[in-house]
Protein backbone atom coordinates (compact mmCIF):
# COMPACT_ATOMS: atom_id res chain seq x y z
CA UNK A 1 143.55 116.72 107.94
CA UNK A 2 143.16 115.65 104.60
CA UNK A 3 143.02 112.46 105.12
CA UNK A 4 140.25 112.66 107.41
CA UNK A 5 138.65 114.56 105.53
CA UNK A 6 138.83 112.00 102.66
CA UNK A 7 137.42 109.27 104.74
CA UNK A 8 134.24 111.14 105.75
CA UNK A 9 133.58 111.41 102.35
CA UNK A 10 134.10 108.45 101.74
CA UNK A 11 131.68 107.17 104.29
CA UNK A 12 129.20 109.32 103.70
CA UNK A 13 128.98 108.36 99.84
CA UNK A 14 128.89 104.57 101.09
CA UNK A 15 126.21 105.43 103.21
CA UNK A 16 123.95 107.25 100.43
CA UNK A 17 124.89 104.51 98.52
CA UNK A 18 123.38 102.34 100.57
CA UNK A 19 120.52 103.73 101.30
CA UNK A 20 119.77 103.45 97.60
CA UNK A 21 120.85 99.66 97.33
CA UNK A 22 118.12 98.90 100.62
CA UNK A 23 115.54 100.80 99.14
CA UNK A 24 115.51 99.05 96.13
CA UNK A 25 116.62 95.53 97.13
CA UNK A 26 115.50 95.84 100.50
CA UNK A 27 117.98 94.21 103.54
CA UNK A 28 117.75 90.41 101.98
CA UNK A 29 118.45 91.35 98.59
CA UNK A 30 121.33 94.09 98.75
CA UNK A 31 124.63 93.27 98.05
CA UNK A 32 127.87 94.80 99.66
CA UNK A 33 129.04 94.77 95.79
CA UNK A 34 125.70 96.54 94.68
CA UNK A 35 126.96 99.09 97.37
CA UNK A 36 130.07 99.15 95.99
CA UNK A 37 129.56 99.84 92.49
CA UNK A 38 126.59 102.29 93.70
CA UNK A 39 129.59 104.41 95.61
CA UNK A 40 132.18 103.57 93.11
CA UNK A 41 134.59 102.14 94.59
CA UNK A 42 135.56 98.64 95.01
CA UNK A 43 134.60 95.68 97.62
CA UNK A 44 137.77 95.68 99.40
CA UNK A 45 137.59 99.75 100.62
CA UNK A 46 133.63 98.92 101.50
CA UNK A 47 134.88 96.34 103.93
CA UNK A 48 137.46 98.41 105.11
CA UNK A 49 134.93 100.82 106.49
CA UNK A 50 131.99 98.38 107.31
CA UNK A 51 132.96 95.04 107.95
CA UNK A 52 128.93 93.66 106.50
CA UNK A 53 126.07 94.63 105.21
CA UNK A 54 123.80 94.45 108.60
CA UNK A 55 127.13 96.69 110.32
CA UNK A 56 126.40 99.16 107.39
CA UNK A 57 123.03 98.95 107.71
CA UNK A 58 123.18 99.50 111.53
CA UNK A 59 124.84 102.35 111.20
CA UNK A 60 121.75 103.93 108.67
CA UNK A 61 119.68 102.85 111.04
CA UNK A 62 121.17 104.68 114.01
CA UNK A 63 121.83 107.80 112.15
CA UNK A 64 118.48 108.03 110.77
CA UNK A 65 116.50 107.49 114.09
CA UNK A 66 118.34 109.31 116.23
CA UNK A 67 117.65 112.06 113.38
CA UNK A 68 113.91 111.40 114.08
CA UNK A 69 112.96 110.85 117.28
CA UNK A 70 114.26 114.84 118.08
CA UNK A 71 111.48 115.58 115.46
CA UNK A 72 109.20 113.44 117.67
CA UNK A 73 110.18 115.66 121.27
CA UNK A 74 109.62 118.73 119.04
CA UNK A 75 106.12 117.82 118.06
CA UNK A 76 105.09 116.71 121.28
CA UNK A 77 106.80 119.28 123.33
CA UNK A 78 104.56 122.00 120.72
CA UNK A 79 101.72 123.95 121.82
CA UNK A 80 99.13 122.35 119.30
CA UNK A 81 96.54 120.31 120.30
CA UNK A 82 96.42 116.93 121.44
CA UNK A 83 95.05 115.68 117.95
CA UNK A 84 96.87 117.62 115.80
CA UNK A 85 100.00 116.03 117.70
CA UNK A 86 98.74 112.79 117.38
CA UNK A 87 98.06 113.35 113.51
CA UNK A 88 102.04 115.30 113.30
CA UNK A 89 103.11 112.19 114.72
CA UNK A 90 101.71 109.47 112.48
CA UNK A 91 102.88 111.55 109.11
CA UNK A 92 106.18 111.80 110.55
CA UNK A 93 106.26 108.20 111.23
CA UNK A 94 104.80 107.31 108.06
CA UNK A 95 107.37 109.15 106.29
CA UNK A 96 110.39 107.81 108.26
CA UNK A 97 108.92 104.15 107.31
CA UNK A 98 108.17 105.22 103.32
CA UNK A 99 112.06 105.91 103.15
CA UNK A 100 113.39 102.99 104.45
CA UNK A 101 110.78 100.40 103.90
CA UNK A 102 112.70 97.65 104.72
CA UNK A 103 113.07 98.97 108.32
CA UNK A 104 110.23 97.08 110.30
CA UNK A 105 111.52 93.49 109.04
CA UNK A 106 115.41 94.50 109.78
CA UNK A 107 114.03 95.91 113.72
CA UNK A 108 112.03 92.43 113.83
CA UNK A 109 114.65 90.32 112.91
CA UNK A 110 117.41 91.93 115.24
CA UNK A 111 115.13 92.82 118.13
CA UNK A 112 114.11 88.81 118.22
CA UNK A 113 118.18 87.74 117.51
CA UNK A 114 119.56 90.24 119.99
CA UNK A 115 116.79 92.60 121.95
CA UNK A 116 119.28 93.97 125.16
CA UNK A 117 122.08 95.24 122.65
CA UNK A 118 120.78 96.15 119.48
CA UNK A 119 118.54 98.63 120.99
CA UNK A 120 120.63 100.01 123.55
CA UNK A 121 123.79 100.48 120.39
CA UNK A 122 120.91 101.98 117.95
CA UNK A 123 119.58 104.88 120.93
CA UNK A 124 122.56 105.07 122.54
CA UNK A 125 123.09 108.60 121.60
CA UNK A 126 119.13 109.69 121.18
CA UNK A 127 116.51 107.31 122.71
CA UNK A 128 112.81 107.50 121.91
CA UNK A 129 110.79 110.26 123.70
CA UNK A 130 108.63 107.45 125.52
CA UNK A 131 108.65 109.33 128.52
CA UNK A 132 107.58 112.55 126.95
CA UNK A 133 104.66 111.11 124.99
CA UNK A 134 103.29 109.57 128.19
CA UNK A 135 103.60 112.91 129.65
CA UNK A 136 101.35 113.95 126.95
CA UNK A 137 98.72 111.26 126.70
CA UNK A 138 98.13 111.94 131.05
CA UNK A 139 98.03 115.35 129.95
CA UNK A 140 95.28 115.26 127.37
CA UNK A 141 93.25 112.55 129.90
CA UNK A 142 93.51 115.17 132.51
CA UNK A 143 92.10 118.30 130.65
CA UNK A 144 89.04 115.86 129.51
CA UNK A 145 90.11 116.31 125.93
CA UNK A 146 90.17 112.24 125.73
CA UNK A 147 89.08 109.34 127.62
CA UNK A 148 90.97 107.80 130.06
CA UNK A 149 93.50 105.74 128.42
CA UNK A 150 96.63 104.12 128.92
CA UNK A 151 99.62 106.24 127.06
CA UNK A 152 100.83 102.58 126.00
CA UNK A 153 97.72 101.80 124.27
CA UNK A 154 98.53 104.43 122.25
CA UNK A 155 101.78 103.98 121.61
CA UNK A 156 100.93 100.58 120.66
CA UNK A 157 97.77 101.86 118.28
CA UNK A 158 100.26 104.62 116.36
CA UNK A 159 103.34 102.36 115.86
CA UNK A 160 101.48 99.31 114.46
CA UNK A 161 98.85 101.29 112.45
CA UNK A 162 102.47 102.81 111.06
CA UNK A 163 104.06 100.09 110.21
CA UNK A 164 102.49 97.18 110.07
CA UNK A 165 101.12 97.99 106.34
CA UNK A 166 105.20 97.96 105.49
CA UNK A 167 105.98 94.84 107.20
CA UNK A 168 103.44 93.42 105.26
CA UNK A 169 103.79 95.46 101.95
CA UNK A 170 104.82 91.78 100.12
CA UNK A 171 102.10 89.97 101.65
CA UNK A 172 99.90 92.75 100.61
CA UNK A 173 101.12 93.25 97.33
CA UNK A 174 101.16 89.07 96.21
CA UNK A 175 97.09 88.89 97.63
CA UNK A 176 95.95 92.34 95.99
CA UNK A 177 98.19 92.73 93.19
CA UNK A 178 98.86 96.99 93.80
CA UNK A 179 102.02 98.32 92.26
CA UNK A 180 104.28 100.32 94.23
CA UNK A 181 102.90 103.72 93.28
CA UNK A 182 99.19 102.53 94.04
CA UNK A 183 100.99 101.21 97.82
CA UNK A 184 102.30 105.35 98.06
CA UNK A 185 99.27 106.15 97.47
CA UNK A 186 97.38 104.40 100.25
CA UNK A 187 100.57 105.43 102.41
CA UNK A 188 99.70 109.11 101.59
CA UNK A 189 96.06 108.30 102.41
CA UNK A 190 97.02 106.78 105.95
CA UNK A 191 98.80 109.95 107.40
CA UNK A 192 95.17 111.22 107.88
CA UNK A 193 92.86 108.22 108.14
CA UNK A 194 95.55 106.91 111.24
CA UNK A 195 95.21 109.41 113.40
CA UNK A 196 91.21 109.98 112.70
CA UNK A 197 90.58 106.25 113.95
CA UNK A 198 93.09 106.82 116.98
CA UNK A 199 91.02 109.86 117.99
CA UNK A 200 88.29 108.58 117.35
CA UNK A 201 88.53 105.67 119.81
CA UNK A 202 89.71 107.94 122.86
CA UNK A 203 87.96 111.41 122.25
CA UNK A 204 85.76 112.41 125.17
């Protein structure tokens, strides 16, 4: 019993670890010994648990999504309006993205390299609420508080008005020349001018 209870701790202090390396490296410029000194312990017990640094990162990944996307089910299944879901949603998106911004290029990169498996390992436990969101958007259409619209156009509008400005945070950065706390800022700012432009284009 002890020794389980030694290895959870273990992982778990590799994990925070690691969240700390990818946030301030990002995926390309982490190093499993940056994760190991971070959790302080050495290279050979990291590989012992996690074999790389994308099987490590994986496993963030997993944990924090399927973590979110029960936040997701619990906004939309709510009683609030349609709008205030919509707005709910984009923050909570926002936030997931601001905490891992190094998320968008790591889901490109393995979506494009393996689409079938990576998604169905990563939501194997929790997958998006899709369904339920559709659900909504008919919903909404229905009870004329928005124009008729497909659900997947806005999907599409919320996820890449999310995360698109983190995907191209570098690009963004090298043209403009914005520091990281001036890029927060305009993050902050998005959680409410997002969801005003996606209401905008579908209220009645």
């Amino acid at each position: 019993m002890v020794n389980k209870a030694k290895d959870i701790s273990t992982e778990q202090k590799i994990l925070e670890a690691a969240r700390q390396v990818f946030f301030d490296k990002g995926m390309d410029g982490a190093r499993m010994q940056d994760i190991a000194d971070k959790a302080g312990i050495n290279k050979a017990l990291l590989h012992y648990y996690f074999r790389s640094k994308e099987k490590l990162f994986e496993t963030i990944f997993a944990e924090s999504f399927n973590n979110f996307f029960p936040k997701l089910s619990l906004i939309l299944e709510s009683d609030t309006d349609f709008s205030v879901k919509i707005e709910m949603i984009c923050t909570a998106y926002i936030d997931q993205i601001h905490s891992m911004p190094y998320l968008p290029i790591f889901i490109l990169h393995e979506v494009a390299r393996q689409p079938e498996s990576f998604l169905k390992k990563i939501w194997s436990s929790y997958p998006p609420p899709v369904k339920l969101f559709i659900k909504v958007v008919e919903t909404a259409v229905k009870k004329k508080e928005i124009k008729p619209v497909h659900p997947l156009q806005v999907i599409m509008n919320i996820v890449s008005l999310c995360i698109f400005p983190f995907a191209a945070k570098p690009l963004l950065q090298q043209v403009t020349g914005i520091s990281k706390k001036q890029f927060s800022v305009l993050m902050e700012e998005r959680k409410k001018l997002v969801p005003q432009m996606i209401i905008q284009s579908i209220k009645k």
